[in-house]
C-alpha atoms as a PDB file:
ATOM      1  CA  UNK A   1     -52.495  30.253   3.464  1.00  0.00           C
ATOM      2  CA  UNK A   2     -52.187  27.165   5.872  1.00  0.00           C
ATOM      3  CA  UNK A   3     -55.706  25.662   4.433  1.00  0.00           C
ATOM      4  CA  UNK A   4     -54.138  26.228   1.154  1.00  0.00           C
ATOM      5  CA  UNK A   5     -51.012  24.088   2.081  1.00  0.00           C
ATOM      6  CA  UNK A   6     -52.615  21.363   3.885  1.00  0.00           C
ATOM      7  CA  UNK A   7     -55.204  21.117   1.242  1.00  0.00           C
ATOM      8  CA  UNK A   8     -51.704  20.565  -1.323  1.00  0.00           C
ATOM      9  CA  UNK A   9     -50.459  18.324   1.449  1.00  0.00           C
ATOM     10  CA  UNK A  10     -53.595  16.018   1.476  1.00  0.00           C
ATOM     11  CA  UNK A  11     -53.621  15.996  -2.273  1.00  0.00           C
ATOM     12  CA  UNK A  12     -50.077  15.249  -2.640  1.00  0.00           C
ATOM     13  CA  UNK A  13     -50.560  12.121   0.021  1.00  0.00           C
ATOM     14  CA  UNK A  14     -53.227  10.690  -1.984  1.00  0.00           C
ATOM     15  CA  UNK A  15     -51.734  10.383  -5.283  1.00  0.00           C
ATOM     16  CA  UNK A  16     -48.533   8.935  -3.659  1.00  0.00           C
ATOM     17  CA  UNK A  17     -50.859   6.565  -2.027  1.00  0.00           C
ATOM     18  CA  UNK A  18     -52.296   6.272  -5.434  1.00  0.00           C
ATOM     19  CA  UNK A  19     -49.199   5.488  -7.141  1.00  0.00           C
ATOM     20  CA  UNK A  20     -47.777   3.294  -4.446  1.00  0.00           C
ATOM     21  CA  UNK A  21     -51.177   0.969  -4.831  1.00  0.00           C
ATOM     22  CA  UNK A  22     -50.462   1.021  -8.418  1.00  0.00           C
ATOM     23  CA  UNK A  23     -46.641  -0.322  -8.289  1.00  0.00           C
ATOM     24  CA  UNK A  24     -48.310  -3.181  -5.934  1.00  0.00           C
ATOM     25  CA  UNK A  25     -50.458  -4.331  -8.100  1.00  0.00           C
ATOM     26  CA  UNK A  26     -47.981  -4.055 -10.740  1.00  0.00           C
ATOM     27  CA  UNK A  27     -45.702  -6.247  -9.001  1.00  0.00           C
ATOM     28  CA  UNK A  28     -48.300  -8.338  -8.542  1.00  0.00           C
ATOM     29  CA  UNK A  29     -49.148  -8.737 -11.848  1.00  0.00           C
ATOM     30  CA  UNK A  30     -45.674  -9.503 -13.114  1.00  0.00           C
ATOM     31  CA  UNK A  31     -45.082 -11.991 -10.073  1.00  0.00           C
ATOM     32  CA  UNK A  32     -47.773 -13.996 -11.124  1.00  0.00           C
ATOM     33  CA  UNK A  33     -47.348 -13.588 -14.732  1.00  0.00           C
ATOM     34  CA  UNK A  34     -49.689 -11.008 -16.735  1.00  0.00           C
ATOM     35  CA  UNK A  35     -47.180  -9.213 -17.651  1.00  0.00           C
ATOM     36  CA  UNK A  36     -43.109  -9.662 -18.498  1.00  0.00           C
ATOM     37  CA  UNK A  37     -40.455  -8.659 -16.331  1.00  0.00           C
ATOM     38  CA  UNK A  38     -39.950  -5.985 -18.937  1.00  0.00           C
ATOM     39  CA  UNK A  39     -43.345  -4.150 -19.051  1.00  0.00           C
ATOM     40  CA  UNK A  40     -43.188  -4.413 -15.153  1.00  0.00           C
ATOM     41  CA  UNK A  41     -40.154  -2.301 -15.101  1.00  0.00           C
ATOM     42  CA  UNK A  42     -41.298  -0.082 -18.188  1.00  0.00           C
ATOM     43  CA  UNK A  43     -44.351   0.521 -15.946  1.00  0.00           C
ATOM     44  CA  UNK A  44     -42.740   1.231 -12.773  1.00  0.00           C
ATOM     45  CA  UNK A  45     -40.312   3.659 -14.503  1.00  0.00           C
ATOM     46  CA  UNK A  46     -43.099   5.573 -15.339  1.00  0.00           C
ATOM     47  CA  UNK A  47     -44.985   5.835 -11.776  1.00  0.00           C
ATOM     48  CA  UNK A  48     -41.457   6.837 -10.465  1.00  0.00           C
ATOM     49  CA  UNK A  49     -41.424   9.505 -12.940  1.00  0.00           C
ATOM     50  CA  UNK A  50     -45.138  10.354 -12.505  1.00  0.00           C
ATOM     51  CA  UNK A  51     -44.189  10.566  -8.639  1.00  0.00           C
ATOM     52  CA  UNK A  52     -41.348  13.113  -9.326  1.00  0.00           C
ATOM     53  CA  UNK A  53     -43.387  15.434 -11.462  1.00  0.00           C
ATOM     54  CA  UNK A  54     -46.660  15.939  -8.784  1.00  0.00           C
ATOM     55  CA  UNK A  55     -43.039  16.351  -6.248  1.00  0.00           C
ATOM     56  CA  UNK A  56     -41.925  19.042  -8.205  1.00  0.00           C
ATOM     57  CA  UNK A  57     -45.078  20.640  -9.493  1.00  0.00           C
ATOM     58  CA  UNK A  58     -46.691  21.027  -5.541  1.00  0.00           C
ATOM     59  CA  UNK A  59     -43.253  21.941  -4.271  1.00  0.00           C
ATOM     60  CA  UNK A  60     -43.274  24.753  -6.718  1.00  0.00           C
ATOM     61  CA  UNK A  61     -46.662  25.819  -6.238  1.00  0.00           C
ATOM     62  CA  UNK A  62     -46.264  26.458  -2.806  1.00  0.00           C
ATOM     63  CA  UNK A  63     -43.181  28.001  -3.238  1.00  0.00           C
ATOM     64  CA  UNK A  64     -44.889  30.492  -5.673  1.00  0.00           C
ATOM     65  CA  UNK A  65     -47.770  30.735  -2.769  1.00  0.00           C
ATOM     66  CA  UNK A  66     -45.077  31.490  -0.190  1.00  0.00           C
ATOM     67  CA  UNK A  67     -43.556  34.131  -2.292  1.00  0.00           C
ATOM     68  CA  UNK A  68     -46.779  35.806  -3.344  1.00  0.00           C
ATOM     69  CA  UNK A  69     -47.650  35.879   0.464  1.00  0.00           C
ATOM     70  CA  UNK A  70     -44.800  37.739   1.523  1.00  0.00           C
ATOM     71  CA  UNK A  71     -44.344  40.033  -1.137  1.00  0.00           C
ATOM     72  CA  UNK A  72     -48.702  41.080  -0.170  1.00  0.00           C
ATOM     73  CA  UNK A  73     -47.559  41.044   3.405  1.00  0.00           C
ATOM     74  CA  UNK A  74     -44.334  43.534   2.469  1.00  0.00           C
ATOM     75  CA  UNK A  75     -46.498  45.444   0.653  1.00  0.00           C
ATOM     76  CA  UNK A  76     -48.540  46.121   3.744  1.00  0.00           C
ATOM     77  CA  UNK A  77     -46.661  47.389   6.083  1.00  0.00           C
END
Protein backbone atom coordinates (compact mmCIF):
# COMPACT_ATOMS: atom_id res chain seq x y z
CA UNK A 1 0.00 0.00 0.00
CA UNK A 2 2.64 2.77 0.89
CA UNK A 3 4.40 2.30 -2.77
CA UNK A 4 0.96 2.67 -4.02
CA UNK A 5 0.47 6.09 -2.20
CA UNK A 6 3.74 7.58 -2.78
CA UNK A 7 3.62 6.53 -6.33
CA UNK A 8 -0.10 8.83 -6.28
CA UNK A 9 1.89 11.34 -4.28
CA UNK A 10 4.72 11.73 -6.92
CA UNK A 11 2.17 11.80 -9.67
CA UNK A 12 0.01 14.25 -8.06
CA UNK A 13 3.32 16.65 -7.48
CA UNK A 14 4.14 16.56 -11.02
CA UNK A 15 1.06 17.65 -12.62
CA UNK A 16 0.75 20.49 -10.02
CA UNK A 17 4.21 21.32 -11.03
CA UNK A 18 2.87 20.90 -14.46
CA UNK A 19 0.08 23.18 -14.11
CA UNK A 20 1.88 25.75 -12.05
CA UNK A 21 4.61 26.03 -15.15
CA UNK A 22 1.68 26.41 -17.31
CA UNK A 23 -0.09 29.51 -15.38
CA UNK A 24 3.65 31.08 -15.64
CA UNK A 25 3.93 31.01 -18.88
CA UNK A 26 0.47 32.08 -19.23
CA UNK A 27 1.09 35.10 -17.34
CA UNK A 28 3.81 35.57 -19.27
CA UNK A 29 2.21 35.54 -22.31
CA UNK A 30 -0.52 37.99 -21.41
CA UNK A 31 2.15 40.38 -19.69
CA UNK A 32 3.86 40.75 -22.75
CA UNK A 33 0.96 40.68 -24.97
CA UNK A 34 0.05 37.31 -26.95
CA UNK A 35 -2.81 37.05 -25.51
CA UNK A 36 -5.74 39.53 -23.84
CA UNK A 37 -6.28 39.97 -20.34
CA UNK A 38 -9.40 37.98 -21.02
CA UNK A 39 -8.07 34.67 -22.51
CA UNK A 40 -5.39 34.91 -19.68
CA UNK A 41 -8.03 34.63 -17.11
CA UNK A 42 -10.29 32.19 -19.28
CA UNK A 43 -7.09 30.08 -19.28
CA UNK A 44 -6.18 30.23 -15.77
CA UNK A 45 -9.79 29.41 -14.75
CA UNK A 46 -9.37 26.36 -16.38
CA UNK A 47 -5.85 25.11 -14.83
CA UNK A 48 -7.51 26.02 -11.43
CA UNK A 49 -10.25 23.78 -12.30
CA UNK A 50 -7.97 21.16 -13.93
CA UNK A 51 -5.98 21.39 -10.48
CA UNK A 52 -9.18 20.65 -8.41
CA UNK A 53 -10.27 17.66 -10.40
CA UNK A 54 -6.59 15.51 -10.24
CA UNK A 55 -7.25 16.95 -6.10
CA UNK A 56 -10.30 15.24 -5.94
CA UNK A 57 -9.85 12.28 -8.22
CA UNK A 58 -6.28 11.06 -6.19
CA UNK A 59 -7.88 11.99 -2.90
CA UNK A 60 -10.62 9.61 -3.73
CA UNK A 61 -8.60 6.96 -5.05
CA UNK A 62 -6.72 6.55 -2.11
CA UNK A 63 -9.52 6.79 -0.05
CA UNK A 64 -11.08 3.83 -2.00
CA UNK A 65 -7.39 2.10 -1.53
CA UNK A 66 -7.57 2.77 2.21
CA UNK A 67 -10.96 1.31 2.49
CA UNK A 68 -10.33 -1.75 0.36
CA UNK A 69 -7.20 -2.33 2.63
CA UNK A 70 -8.94 -2.50 5.73
CA UNK A 71 -11.92 -4.19 4.85
CA UNK A 72 -8.96 -7.33 3.30
CA UNK A 73 -7.19 -6.78 6.57
CA UNK A 74 -10.78 -7.27 8.66
CA UNK A 75 -11.41 -9.98 6.69
CA UNK A 76 -8.28 -11.65 7.94
CA UNK A 77 -8.32 -11.83 11.20
Amino acid sequence: MGKLKEYKHEVFVSILKEIRETQYWLNLLKDSGYISERLHGSLLLDCIELAKLINRIIFLTLVLALATTKTNFKKIK
